[in-house]
C-alpha atoms as a PDB file:
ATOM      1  CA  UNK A   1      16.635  12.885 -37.164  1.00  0.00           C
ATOM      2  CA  UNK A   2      17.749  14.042 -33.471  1.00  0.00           C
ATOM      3  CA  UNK A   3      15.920  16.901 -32.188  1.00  0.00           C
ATOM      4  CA  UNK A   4      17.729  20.371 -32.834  1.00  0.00           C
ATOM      5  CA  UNK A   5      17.137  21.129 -29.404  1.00  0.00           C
ATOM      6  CA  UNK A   6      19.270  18.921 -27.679  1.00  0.00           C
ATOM      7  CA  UNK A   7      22.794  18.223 -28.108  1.00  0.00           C
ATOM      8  CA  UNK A   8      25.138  15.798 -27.549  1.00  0.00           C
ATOM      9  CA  UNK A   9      28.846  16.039 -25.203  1.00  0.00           C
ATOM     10  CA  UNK A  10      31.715  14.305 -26.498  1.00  0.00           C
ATOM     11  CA  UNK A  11      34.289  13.543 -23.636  1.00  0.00           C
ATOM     12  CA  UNK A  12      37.280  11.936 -24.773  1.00  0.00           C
ATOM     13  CA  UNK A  13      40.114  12.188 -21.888  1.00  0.00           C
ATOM     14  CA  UNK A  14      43.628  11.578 -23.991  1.00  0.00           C
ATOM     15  CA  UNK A  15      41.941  10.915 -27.141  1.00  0.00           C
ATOM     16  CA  UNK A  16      41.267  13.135 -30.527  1.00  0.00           C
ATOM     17  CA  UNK A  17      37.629  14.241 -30.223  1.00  0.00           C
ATOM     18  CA  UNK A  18      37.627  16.094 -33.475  1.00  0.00           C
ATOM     19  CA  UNK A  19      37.877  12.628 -34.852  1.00  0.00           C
ATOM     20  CA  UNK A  20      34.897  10.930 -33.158  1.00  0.00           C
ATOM     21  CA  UNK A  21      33.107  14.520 -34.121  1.00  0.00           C
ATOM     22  CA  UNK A  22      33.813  14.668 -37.470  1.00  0.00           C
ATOM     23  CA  UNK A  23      31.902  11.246 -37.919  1.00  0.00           C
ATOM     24  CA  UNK A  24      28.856  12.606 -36.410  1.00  0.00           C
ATOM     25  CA  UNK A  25      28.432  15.837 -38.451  1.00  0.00           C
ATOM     26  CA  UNK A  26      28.999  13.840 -41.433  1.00  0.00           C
ATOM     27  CA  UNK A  27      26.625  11.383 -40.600  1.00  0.00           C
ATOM     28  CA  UNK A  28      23.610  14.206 -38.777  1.00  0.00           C
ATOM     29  CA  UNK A  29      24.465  18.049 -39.669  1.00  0.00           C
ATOM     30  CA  UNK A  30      21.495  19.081 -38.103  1.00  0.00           C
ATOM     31  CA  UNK A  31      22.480  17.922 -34.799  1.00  0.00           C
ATOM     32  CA  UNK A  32      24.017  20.404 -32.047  1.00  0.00           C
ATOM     33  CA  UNK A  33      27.557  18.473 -31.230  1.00  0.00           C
ATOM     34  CA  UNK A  34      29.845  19.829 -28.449  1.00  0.00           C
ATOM     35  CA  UNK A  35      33.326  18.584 -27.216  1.00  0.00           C
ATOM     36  CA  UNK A  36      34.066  18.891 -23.089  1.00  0.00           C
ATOM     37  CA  UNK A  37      35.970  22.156 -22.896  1.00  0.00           C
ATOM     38  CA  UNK A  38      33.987  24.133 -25.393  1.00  0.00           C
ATOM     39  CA  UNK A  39      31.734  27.072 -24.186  1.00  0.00           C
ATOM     40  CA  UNK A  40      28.008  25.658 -23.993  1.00  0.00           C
ATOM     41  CA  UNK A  41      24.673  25.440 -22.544  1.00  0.00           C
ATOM     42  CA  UNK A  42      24.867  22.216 -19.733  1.00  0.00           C
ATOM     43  CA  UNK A  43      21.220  22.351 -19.922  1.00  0.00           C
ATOM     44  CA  UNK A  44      21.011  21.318 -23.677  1.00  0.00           C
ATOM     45  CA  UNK A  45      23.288  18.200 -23.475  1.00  0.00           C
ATOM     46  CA  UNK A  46      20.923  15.021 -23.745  1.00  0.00           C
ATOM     47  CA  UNK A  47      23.609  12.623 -24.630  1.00  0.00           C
ATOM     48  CA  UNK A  48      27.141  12.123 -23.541  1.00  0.00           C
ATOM     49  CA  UNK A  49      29.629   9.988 -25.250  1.00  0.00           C
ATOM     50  CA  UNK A  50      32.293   9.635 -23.385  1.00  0.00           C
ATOM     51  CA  UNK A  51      35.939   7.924 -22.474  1.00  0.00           C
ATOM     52  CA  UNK A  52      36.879   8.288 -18.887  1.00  0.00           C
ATOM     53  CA  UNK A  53      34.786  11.117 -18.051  1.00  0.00           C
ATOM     54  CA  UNK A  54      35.850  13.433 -15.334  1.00  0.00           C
ATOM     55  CA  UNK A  55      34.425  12.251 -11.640  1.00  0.00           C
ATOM     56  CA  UNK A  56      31.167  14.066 -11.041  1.00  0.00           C
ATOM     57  CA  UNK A  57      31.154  16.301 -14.284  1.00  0.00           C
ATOM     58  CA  UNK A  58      27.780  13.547 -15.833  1.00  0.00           C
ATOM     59  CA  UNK A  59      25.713  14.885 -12.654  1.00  0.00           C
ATOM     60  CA  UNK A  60      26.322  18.395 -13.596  1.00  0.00           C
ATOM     61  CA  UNK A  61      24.547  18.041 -16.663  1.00  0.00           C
ATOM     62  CA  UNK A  62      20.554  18.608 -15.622  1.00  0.00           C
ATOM     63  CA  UNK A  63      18.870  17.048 -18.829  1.00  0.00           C
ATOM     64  CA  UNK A  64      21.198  14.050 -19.788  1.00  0.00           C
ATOM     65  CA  UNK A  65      18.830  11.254 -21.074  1.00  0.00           C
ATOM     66  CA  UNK A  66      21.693   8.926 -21.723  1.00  0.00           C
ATOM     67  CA  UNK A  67      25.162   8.191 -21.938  1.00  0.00           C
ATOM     68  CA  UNK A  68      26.824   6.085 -24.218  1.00  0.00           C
ATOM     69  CA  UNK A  69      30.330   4.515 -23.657  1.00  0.00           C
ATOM     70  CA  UNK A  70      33.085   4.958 -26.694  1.00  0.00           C
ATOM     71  CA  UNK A  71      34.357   1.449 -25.827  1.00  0.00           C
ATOM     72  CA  UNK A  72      32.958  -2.003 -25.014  1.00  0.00           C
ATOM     73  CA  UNK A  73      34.232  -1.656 -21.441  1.00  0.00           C
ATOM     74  CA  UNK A  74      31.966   0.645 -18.644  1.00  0.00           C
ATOM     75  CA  UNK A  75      33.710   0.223 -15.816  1.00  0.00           C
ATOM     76  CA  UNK A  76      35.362   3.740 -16.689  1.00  0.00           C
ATOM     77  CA  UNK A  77      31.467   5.162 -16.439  1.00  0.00           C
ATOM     78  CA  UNK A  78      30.791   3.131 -13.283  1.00  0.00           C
ATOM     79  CA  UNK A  79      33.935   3.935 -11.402  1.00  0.00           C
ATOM     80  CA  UNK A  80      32.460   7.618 -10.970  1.00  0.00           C
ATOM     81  CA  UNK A  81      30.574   7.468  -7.907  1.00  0.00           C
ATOM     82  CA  UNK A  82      28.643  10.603  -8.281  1.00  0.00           C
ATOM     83  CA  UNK A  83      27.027   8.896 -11.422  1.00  0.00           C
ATOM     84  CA  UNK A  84      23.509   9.975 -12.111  1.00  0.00           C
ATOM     85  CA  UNK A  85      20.729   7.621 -11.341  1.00  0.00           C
ATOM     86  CA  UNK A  86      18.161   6.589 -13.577  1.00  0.00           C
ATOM     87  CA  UNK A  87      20.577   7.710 -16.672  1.00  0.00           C
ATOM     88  CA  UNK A  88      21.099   4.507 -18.940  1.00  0.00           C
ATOM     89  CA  UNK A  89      24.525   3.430 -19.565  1.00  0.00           C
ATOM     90  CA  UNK A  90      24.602   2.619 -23.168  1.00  0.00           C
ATOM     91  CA  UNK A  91      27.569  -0.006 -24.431  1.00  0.00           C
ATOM     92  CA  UNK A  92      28.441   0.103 -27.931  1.00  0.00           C
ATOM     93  CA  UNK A  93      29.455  -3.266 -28.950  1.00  0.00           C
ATOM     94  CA  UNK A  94      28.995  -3.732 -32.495  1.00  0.00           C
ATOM     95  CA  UNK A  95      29.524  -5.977 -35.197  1.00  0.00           C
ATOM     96  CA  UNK A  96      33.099  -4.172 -35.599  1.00  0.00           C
ATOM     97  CA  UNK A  97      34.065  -4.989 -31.862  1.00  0.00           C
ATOM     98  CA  UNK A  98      32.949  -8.567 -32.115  1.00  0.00           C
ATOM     99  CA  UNK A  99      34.736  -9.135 -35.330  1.00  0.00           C
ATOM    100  CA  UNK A 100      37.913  -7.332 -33.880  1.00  0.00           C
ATOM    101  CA  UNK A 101      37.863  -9.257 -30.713  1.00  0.00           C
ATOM    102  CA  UNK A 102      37.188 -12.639 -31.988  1.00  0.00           C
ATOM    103  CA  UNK A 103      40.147 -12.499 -34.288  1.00  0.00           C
ATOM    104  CA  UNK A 104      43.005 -11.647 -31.979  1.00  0.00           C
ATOM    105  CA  UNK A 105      41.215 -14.677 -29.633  1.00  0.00           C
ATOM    106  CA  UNK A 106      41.782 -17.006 -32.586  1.00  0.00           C
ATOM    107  CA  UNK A 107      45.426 -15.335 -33.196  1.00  0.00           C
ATOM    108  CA  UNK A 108      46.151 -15.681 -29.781  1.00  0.00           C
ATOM    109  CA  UNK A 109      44.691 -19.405 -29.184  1.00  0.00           C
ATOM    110  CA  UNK A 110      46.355 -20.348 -32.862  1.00  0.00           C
ATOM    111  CA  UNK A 111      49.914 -19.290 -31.405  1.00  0.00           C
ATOM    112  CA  UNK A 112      49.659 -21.020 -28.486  1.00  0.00           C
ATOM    113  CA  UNK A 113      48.482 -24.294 -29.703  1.00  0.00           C
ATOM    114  CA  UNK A 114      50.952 -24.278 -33.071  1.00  0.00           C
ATOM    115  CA  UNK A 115      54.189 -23.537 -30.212  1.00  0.00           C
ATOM    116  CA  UNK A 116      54.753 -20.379 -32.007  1.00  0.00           C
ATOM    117  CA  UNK A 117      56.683 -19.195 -28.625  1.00  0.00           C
ATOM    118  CA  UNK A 118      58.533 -22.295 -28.246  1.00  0.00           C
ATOM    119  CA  UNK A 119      59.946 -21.385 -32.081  1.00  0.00           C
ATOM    120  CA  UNK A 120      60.421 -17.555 -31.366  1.00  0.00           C
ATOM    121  CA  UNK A 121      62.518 -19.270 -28.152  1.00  0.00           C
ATOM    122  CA  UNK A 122      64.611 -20.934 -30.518  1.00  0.00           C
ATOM    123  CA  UNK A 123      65.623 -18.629 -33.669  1.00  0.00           C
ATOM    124  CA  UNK A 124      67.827 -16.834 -31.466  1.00  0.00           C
ATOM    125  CA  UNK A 125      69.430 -19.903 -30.949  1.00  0.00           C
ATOM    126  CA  UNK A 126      69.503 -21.234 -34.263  1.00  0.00           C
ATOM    127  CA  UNK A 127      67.678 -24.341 -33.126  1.00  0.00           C
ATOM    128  CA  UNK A 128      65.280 -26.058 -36.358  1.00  0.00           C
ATOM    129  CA  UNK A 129      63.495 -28.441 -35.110  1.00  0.00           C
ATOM    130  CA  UNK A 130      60.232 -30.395 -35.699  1.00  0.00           C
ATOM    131  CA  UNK A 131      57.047 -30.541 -33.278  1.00  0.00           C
ATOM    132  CA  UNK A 132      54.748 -32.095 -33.936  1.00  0.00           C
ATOM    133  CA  UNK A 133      51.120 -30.181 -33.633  1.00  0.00           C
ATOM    134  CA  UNK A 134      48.228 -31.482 -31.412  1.00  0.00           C
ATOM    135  CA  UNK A 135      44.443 -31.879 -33.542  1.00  0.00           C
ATOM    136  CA  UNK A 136      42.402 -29.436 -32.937  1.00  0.00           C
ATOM    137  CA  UNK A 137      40.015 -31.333 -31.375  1.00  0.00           C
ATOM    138  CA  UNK A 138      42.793 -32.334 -28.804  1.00  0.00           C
ATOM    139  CA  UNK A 139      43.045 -28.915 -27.820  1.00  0.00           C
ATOM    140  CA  UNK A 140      40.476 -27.594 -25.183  1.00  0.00           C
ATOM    141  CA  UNK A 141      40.289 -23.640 -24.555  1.00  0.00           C
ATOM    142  CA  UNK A 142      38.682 -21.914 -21.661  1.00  0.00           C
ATOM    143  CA  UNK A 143      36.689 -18.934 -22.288  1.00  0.00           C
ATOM    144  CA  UNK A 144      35.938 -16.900 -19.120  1.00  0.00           C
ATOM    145  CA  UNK A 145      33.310 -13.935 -19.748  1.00  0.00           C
ATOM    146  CA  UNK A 146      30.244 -15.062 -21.948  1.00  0.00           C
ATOM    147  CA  UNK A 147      28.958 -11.832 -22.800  1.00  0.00           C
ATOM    148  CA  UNK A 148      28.497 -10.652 -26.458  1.00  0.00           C
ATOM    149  CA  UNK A 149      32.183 -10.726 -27.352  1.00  0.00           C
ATOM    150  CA  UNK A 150      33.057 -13.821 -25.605  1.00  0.00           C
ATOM    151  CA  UNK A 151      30.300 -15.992 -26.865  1.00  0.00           C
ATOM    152  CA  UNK A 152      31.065 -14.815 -30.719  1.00  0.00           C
ATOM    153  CA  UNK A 153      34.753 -15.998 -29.882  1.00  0.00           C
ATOM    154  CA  UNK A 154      33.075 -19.481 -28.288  1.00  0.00           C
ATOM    155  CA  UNK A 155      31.311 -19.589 -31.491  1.00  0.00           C
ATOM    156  CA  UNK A 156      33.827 -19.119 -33.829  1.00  0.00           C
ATOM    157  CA  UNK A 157      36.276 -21.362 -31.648  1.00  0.00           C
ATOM    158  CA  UNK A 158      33.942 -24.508 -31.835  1.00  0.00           C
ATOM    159  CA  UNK A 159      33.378 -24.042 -35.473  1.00  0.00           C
ATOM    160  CA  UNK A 160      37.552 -24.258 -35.888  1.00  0.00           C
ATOM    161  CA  UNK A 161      36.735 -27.754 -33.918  1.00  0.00           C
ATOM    162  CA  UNK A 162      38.822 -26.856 -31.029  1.00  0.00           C
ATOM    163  CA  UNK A 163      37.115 -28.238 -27.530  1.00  0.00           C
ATOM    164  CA  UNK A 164      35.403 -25.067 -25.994  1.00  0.00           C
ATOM    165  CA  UNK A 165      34.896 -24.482 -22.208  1.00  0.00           C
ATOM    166  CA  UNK A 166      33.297 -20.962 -20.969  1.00  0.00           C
ATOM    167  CA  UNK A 167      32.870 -19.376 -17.530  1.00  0.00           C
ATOM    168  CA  UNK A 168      30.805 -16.868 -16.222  1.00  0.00           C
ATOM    169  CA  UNK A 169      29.173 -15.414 -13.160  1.00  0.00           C
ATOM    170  CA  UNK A 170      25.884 -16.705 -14.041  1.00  0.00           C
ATOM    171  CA  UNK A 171      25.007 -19.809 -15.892  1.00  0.00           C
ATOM    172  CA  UNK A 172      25.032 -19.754 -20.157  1.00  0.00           C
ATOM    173  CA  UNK A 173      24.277 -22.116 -22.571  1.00  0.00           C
ATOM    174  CA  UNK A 174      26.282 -21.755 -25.938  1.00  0.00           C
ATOM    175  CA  UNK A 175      26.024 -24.415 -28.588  1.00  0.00           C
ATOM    176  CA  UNK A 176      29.298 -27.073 -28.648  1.00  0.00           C
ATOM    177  CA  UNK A 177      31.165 -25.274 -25.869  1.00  0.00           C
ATOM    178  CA  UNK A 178      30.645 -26.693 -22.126  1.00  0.00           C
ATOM    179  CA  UNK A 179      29.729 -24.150 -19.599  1.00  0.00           C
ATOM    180  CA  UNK A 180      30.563 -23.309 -16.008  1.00  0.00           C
ATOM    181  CA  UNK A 181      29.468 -21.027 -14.042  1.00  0.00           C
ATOM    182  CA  UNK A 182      30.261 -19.708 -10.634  1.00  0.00           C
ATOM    183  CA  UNK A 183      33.059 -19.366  -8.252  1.00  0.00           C
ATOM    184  CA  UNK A 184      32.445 -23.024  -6.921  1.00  0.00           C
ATOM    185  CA  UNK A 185      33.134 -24.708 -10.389  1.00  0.00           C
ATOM    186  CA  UNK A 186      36.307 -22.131 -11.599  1.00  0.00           C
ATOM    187  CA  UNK A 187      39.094 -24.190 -10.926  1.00  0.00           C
ATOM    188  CA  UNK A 188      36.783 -27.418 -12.018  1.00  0.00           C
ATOM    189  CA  UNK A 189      36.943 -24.945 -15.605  1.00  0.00           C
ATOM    190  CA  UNK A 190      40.337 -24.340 -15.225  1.00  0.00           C
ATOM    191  CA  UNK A 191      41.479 -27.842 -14.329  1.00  0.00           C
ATOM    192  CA  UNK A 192      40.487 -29.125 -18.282  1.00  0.00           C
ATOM    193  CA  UNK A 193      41.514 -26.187 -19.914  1.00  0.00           C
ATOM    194  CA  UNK A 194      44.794 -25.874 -22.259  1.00  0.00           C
ATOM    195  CA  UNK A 195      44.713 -22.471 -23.311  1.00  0.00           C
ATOM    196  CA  UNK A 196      43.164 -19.902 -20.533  1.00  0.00           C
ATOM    197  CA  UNK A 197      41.525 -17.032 -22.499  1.00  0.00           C
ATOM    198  CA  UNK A 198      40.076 -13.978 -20.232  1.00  0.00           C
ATOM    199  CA  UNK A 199      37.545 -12.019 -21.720  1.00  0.00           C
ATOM    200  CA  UNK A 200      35.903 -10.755 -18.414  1.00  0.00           C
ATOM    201  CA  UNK A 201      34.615  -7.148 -17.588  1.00  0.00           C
ATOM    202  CA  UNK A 202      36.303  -4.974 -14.717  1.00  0.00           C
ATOM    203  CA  UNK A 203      34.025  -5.566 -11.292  1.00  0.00           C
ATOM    204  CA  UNK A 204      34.913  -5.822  -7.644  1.00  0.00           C
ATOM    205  CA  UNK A 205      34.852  -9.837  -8.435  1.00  0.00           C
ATOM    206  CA  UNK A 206      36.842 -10.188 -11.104  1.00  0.00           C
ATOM    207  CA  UNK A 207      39.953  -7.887 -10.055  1.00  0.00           C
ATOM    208  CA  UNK A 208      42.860 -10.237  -9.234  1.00  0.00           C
ATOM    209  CA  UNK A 209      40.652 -13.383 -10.283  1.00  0.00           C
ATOM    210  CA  UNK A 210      44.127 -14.500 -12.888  1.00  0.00           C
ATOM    211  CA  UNK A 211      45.795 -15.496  -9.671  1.00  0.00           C
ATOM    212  CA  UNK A 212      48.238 -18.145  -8.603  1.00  0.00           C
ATOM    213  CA  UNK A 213      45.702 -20.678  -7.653  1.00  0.00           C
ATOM    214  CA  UNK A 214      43.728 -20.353 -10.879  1.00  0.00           C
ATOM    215  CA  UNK A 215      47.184 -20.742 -12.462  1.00  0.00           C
ATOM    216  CA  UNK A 216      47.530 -23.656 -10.349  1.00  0.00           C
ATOM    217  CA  UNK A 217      44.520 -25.368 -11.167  1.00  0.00           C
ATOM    218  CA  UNK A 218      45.166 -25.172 -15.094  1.00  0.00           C
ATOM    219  CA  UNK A 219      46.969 -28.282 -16.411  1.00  0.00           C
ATOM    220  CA  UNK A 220      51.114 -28.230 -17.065  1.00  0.00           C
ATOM    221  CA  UNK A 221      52.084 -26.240 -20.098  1.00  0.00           C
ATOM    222  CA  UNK A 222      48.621 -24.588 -20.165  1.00  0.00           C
ATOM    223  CA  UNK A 223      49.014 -20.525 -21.743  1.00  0.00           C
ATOM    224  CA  UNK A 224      47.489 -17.564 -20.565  1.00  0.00           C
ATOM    225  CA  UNK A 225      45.933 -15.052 -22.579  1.00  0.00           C
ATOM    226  CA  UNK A 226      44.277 -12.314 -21.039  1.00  0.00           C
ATOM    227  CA  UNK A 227      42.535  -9.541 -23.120  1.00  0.00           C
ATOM    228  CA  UNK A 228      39.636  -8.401 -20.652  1.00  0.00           C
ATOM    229  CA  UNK A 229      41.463  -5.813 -18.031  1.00  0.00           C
ATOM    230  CA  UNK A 230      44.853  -5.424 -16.512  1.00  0.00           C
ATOM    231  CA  UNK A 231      43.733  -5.853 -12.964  1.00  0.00           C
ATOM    232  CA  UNK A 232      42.157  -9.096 -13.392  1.00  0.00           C
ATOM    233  CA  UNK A 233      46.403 -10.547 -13.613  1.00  0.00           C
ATOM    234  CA  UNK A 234      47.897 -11.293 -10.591  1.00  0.00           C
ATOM    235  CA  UNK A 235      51.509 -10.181 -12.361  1.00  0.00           C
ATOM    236  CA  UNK A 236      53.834 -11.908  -9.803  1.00  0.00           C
ATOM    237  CA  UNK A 237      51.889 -15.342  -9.737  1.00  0.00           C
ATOM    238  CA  UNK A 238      52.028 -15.404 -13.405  1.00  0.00           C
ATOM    239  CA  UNK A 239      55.533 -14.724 -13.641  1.00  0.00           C
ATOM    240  CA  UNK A 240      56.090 -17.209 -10.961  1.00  0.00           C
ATOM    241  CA  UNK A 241      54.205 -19.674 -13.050  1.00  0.00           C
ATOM    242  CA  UNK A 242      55.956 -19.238 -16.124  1.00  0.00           C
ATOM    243  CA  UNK A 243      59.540 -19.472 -14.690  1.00  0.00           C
ATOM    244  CA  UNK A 244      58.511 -22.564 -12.782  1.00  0.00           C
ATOM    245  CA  UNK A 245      57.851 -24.420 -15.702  1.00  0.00           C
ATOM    246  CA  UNK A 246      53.982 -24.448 -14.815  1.00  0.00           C
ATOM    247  CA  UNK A 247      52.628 -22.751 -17.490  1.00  0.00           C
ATOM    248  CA  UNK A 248      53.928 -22.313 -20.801  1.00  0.00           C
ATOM    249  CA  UNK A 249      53.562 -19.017 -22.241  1.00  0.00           C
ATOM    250  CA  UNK A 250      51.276 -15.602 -22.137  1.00  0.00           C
ATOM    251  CA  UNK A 251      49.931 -13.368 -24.538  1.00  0.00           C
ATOM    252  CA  UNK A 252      48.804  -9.660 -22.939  1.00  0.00           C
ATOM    253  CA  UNK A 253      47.101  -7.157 -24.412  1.00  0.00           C
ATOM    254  CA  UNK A 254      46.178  -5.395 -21.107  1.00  0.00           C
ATOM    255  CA  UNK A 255      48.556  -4.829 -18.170  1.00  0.00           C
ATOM    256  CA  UNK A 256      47.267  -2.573 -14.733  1.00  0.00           C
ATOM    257  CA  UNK A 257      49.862   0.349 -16.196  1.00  0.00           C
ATOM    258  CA  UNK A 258      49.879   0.561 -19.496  1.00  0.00           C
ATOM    259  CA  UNK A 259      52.573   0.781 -20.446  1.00  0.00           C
ATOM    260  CA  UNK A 260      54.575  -1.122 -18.218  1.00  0.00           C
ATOM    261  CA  UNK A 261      57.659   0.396 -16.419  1.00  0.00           C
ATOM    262  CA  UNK A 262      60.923   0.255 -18.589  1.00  0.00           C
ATOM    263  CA  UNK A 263      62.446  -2.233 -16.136  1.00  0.00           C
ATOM    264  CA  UNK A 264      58.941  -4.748 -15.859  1.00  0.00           C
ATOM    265  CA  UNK A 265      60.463  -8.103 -16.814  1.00  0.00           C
ATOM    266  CA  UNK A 266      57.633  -8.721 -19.489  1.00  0.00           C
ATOM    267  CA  UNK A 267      59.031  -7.077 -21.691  1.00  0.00           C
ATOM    268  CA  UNK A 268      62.007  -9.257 -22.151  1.00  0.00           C
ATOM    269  CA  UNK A 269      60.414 -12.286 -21.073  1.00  0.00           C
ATOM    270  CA  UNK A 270      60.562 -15.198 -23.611  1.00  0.00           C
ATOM    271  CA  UNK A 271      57.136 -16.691 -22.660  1.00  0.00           C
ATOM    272  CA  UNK A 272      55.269 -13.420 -22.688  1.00  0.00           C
ATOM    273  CA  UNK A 273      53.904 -11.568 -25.940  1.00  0.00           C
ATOM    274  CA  UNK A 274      52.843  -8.204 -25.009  1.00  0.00           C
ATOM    275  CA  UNK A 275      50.103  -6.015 -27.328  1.00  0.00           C
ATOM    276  CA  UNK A 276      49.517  -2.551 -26.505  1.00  0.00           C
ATOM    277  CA  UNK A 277      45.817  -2.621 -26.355  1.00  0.00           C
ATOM    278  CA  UNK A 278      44.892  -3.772 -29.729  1.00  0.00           C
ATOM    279  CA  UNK A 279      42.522  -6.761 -28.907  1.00  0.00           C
ATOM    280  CA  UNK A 280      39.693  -3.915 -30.671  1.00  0.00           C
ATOM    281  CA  UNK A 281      39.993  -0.175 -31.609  1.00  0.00           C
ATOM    282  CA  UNK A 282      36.622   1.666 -31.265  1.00  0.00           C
ATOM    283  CA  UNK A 283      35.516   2.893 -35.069  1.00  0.00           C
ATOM    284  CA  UNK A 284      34.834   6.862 -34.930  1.00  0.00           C
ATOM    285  CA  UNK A 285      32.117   5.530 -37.985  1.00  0.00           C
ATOM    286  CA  UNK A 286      30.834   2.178 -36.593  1.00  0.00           C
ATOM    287  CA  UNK A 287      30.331   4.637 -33.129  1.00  0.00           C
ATOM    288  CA  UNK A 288      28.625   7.493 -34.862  1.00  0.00           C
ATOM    289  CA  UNK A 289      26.443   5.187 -36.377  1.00  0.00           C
ATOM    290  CA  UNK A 290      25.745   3.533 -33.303  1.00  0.00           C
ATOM    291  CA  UNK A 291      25.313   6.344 -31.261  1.00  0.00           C
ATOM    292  CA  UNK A 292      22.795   8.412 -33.556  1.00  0.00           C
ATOM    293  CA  UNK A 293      20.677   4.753 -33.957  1.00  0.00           C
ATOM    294  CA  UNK A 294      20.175   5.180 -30.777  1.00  0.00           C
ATOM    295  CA  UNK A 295      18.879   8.480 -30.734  1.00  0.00           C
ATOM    296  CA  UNK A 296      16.746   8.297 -32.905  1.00  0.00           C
ATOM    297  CA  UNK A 297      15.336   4.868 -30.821  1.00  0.00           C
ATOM    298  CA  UNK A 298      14.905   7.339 -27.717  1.00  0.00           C
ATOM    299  CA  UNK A 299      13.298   9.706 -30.138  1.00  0.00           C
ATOM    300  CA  UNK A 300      10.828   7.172 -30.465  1.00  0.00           C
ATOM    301  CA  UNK A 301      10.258   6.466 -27.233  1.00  0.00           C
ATOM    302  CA  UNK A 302      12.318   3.565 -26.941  1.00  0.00           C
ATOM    303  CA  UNK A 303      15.063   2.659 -24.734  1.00  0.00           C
ATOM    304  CA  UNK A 304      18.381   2.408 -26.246  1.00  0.00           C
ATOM    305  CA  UNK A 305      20.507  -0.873 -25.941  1.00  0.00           C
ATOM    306  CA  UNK A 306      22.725  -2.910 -25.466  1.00  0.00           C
ATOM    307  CA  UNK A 307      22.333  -1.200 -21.726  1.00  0.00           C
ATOM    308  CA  UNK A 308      24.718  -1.553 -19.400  1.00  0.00           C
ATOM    309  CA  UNK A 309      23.880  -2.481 -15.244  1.00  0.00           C
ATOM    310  CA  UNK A 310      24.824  -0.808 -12.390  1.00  0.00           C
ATOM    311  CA  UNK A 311      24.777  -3.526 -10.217  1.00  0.00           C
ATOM    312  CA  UNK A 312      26.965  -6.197 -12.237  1.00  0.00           C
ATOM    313  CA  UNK A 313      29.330  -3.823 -13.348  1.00  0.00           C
ATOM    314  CA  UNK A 314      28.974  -4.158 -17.197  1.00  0.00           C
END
């Protein structure tokens, strides 16, 4: 078990920290567990899990051996640029997250391929009438982000039969699905691609990257989904997309202001599904478990994982 000693910080910025708490004393008793805003000792906080931590407050804490993100994402760690150095960033993707994530891809693709927005188009209308659905195997989806979440949704795409394409920054090699890599062979990707499915982290590259030439590049009546972060869509060129005719529909489960302003025309758009966020819902449990695994790996002198690095990003 964790050493008495040391404690772990929860920092949870608009979320219920009592919840993500409660796991952990369940789970290790023994172990010294403090929430930001409680009286403690600095010096006895070892471990930090945290969601949006305030900027500069990690660096205050002189013994912190490592900090481990509540979500899959980091770029909420990283964008603190008083972030200590030589403190390993700790992302806890687990089974949950995978499983979470690779069934609202599979919802998402599924809805676009069966023309479930052309029908929602038409009930209002009263309009019943018969399309006929493309194979599988006639379908080809584009995956961009091949990290652990994106390659279980590759995986689990190719075993449905559907034609898989990935991108990434750096070159991957995932069994049935066809890989690109690079800025250079994007809108080569994009060019055979039917349903456009975004699964990339937050990094000074990928910010703006669903942009009116990548929409360009896709084939007529491609869709859109984007689950990865709200400032990877260029908003305008996708609108402009959809009401050309271009692209067929979008499904959204991150927007750059979440929630969108009353008057933002996705939400009465008839090509755009918007989710609030859903794609996967960190586990207090699945975390807690994750979390004291890994102390008890640095307890052993080992280095916790999956780590996270500084210079990609994620």
């Amino acid at each position: 078990m964790p050493d008495q000693k040391k404690a772990l910080l929860i920092i949870a910025t608009g979320e219920n920290a009592e919840e993500w708490r409660s796991e952990l004393v369940k789970a290790a008793p023994t172990l010294d567990i403090h929430v930001l805003g409680e009286e403690f000792d600095p010096a006895t906080i070892a471990w930090a899990l945290v969601w949006r931590p305030p900027v500069g407050y990690l660096a205050s804490l002189p013994n912190l051996e490592a900090i481990f993100s509540m979500a899959a994402g980091v770029d909420h760690i990283f964008a603190d640029d008083q972030l200590p150095q030589g403190i390993p960033v700790v992302k806890l993707v687990h089974e949950a997250t995978r499983q979470q994530h690779r069934d609202y891809v599979l919802h998402a693709v599924i809805h676009h391929h069966r023309d479930m927005m052309l029908f929602a188009e038409r009930q209002p209308q009263k309009v019943w009438k018969f399309v006929r659905p493309a194979m599988n195997a006639q379908r080809s989806i584009g995956l961009m982000g091949a990290g652990p979440l994106g390659i279980f949704a590759a995986e689990a795409l190719v075993s449905l039969g559907y034609q898989v394409r990935v991108w990434s920054r750096s070159p991957k090699s995932i069994d049935g699905a066809q890989s690109f890599h690079g800025t250079d062979q994007l809108h080569d990707f994009a060019a055979g691609t039917d349903i456009l499915v975004s699964m990339l982290p937050k990094t000074p590259e990928t910010i703006g990257i669903l942009d009116a030439a990548l929409f360009a590049a896709l084939p007529e009546g491609a869709a859109v989904v984007n689950i990865g972060r709200g400032d990877h869509l260029d908003e305008g060129a996708l609108l402009a997309a959809l009401n050309s005719g271009h692209l067929s529909g979008a499904t959204l489960d991150v927007l750059a202001q979440e929630p969108p302003a009353e008057d933002h025309p996705f939400w009465t758009h008839s090509k755009v599904r918007l989710t609030p966020h859903i794609a996967s819902e960190p586990n207090p449990w699945v975390t807690a478990m994750a979390v004291l695994g890994n102390i008890d790996r640095m307890q052993q002198g080992l280095a916790p994982e999956p780590r996270a690095d500084r210079a990609s990003g994620y």
